[in-house]
N, C-alpha and C. Protein backbone atom coordinates (compact mmCIF):
# COMPACT_ATOMS: atom_id res chain seq x y z
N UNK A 1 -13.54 -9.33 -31.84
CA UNK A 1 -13.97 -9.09 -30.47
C UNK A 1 -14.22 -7.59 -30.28
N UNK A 2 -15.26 -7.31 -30.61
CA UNK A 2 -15.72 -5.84 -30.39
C UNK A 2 -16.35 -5.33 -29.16
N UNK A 3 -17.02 -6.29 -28.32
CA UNK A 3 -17.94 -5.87 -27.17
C UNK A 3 -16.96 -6.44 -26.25
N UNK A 4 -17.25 -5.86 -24.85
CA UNK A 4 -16.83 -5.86 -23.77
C UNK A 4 -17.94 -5.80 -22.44
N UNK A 5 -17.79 -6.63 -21.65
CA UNK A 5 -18.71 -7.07 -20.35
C UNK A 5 -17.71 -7.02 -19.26
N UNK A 6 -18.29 -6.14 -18.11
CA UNK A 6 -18.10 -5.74 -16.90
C UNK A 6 -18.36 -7.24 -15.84
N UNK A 7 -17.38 -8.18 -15.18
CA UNK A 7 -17.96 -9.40 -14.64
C UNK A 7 -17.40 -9.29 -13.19
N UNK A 8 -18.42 -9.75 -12.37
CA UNK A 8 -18.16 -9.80 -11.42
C UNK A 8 -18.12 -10.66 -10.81
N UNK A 9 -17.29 -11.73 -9.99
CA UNK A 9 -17.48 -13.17 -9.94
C UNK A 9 -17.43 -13.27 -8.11
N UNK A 10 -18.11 -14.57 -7.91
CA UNK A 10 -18.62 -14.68 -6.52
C UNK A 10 -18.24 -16.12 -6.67
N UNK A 11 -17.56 -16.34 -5.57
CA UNK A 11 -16.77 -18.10 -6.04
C UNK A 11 -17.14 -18.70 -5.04
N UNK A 12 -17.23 -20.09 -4.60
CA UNK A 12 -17.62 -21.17 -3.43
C UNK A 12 -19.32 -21.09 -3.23
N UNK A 13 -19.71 -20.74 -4.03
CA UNK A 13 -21.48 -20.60 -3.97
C UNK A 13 -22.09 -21.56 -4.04
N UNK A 14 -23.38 -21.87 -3.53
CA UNK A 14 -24.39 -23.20 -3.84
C UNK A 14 -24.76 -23.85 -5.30
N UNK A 15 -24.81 -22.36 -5.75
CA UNK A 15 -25.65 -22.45 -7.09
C UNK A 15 -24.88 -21.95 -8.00
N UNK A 16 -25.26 -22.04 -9.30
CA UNK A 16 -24.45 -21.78 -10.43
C UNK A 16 -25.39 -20.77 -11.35
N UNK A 17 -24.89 -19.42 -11.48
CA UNK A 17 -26.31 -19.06 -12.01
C UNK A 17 -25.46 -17.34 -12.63
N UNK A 18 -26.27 -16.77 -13.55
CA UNK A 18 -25.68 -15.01 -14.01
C UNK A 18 -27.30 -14.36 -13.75
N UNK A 19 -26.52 -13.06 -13.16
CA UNK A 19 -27.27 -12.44 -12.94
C UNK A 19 -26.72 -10.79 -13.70
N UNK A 20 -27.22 -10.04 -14.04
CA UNK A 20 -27.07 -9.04 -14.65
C UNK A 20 -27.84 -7.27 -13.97
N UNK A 21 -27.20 -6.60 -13.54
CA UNK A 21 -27.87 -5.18 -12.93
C UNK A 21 -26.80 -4.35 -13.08
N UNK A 22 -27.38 -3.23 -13.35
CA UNK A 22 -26.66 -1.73 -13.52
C UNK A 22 -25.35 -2.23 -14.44
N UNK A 23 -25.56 -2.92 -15.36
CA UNK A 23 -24.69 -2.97 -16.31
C UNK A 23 -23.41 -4.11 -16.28
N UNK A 24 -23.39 -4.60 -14.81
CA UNK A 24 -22.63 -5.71 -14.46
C UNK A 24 -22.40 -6.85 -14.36
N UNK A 25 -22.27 -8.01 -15.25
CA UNK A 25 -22.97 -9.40 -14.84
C UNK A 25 -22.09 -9.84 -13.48
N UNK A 26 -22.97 -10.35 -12.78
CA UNK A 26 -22.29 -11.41 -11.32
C UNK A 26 -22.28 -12.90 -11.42
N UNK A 27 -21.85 -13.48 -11.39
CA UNK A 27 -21.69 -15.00 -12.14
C UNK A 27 -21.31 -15.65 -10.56
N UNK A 28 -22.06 -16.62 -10.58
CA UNK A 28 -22.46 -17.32 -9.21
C UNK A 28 -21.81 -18.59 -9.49
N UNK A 29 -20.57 -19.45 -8.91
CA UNK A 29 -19.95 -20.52 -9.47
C UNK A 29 -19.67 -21.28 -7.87
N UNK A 30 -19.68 -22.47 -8.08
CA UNK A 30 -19.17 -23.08 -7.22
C UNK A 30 -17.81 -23.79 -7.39
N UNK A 31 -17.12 -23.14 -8.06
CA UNK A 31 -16.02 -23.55 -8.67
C UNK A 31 -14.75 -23.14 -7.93
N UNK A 32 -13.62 -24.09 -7.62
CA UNK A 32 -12.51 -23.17 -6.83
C UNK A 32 -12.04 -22.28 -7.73
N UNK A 33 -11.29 -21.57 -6.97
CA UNK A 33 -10.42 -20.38 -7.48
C UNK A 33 -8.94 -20.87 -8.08
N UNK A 34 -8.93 -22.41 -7.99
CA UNK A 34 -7.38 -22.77 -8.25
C UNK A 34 -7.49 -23.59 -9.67
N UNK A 35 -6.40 -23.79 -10.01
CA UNK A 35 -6.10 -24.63 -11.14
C UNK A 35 -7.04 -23.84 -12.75
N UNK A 36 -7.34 -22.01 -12.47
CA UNK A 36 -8.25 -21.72 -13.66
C UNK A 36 -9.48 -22.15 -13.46
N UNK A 37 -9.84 -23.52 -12.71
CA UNK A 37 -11.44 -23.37 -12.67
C UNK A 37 -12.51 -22.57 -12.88
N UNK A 38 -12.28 -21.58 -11.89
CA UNK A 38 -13.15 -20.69 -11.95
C UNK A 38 -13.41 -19.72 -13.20
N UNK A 39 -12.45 -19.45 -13.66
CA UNK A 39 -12.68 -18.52 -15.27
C UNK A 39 -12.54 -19.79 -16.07
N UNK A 40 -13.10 -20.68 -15.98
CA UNK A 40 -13.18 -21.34 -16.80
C UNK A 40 -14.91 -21.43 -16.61
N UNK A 41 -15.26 -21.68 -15.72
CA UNK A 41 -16.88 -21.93 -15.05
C UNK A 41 -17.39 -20.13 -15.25
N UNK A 42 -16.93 -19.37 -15.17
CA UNK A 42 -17.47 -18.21 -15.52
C UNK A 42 -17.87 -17.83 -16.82
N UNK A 43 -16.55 -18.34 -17.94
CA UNK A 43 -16.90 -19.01 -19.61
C UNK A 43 -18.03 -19.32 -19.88
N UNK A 44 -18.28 -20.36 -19.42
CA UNK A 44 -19.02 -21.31 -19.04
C UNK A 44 -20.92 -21.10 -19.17
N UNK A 45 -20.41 -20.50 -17.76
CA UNK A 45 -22.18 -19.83 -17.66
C UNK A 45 -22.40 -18.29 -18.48
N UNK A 46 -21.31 -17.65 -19.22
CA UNK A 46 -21.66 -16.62 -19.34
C UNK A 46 -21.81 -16.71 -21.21
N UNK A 47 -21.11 -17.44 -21.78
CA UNK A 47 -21.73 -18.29 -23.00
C UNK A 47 -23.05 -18.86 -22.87
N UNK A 48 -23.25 -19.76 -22.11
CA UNK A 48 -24.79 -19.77 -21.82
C UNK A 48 -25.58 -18.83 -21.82
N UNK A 49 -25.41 -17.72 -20.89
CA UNK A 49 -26.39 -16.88 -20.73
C UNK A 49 -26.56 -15.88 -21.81
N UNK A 50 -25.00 -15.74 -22.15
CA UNK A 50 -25.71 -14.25 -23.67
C UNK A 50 -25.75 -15.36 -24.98
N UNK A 51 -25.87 -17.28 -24.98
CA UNK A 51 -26.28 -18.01 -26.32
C UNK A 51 -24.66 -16.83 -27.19
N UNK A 52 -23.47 -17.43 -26.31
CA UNK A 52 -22.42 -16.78 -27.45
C UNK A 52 -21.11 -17.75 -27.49
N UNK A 53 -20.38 -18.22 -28.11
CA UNK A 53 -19.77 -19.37 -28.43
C UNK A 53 -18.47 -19.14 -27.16
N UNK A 54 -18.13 -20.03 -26.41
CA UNK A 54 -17.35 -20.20 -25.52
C UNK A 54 -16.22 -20.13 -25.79
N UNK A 55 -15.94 -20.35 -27.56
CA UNK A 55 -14.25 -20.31 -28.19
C UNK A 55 -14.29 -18.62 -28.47
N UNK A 56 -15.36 -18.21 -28.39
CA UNK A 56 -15.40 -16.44 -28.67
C UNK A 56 -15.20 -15.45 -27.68
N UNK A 57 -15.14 -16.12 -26.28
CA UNK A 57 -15.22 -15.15 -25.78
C UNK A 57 -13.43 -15.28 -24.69
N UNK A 58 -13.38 -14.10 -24.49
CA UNK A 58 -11.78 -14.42 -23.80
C UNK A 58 -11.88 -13.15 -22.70
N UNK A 59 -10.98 -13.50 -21.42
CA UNK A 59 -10.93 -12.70 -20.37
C UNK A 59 -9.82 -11.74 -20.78
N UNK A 60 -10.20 -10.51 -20.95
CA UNK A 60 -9.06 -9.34 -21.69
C UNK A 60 -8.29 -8.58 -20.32
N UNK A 61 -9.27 -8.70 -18.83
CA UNK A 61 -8.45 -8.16 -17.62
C UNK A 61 -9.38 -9.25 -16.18
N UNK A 62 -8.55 -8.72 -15.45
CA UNK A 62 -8.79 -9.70 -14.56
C UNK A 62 -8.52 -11.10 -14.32
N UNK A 63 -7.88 -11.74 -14.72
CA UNK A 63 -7.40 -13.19 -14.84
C UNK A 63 -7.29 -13.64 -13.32
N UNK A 64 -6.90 -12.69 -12.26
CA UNK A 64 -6.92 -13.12 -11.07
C UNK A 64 -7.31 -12.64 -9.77
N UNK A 65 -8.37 -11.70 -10.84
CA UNK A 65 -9.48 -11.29 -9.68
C UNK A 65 -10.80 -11.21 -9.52
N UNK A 66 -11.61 -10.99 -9.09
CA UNK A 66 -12.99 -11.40 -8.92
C UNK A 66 -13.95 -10.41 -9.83
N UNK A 67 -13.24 -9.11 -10.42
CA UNK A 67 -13.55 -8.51 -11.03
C UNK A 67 -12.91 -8.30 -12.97
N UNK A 68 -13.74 -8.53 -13.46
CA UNK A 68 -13.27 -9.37 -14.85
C UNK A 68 -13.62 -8.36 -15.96
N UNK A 69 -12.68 -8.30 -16.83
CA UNK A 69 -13.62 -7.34 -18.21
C UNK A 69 -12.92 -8.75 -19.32
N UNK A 70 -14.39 -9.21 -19.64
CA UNK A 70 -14.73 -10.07 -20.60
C UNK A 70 -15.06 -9.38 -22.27
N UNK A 71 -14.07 -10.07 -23.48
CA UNK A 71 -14.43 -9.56 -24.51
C UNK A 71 -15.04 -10.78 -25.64
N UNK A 72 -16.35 -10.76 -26.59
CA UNK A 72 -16.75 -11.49 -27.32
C UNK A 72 -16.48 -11.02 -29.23
């Protein structure tokens, strides 16, 4: 796990979607905030979006806040 991503998460949303600016991804989930859901749905779409294996990537800070540093 050498790289590191700046995440910014936006929870109870319509849509499910990553968006990426000034270096930050924002990850759009409609997922609650309880039971892990949500960093689990952030996994989720953010394996999708950089095509990087979902067992590779792990939340190194933030576990319980909306602001996340993700490592792959």
């Amino acid at each position: 796990m050498k790289n590191k991503i700046k995440v910014k998460v936006k929870i109870g949303t319509k849509r499910e979607s990553v968006e990426y600016k000034d270096g930050i991804y924002t990850v759009y989930t409609n997922s609650p905030a309880r039971d892990n859901k949500a960093n689990i749905s952030v996994i989720e779409q953010l394996s999708k979006y950089l095509d990087i294996p979902k067992s590779s990537m792990q939340i190194k800070s933030g576990i319980k806040s909306k602001n996340k540093v993700i490592a792959y």
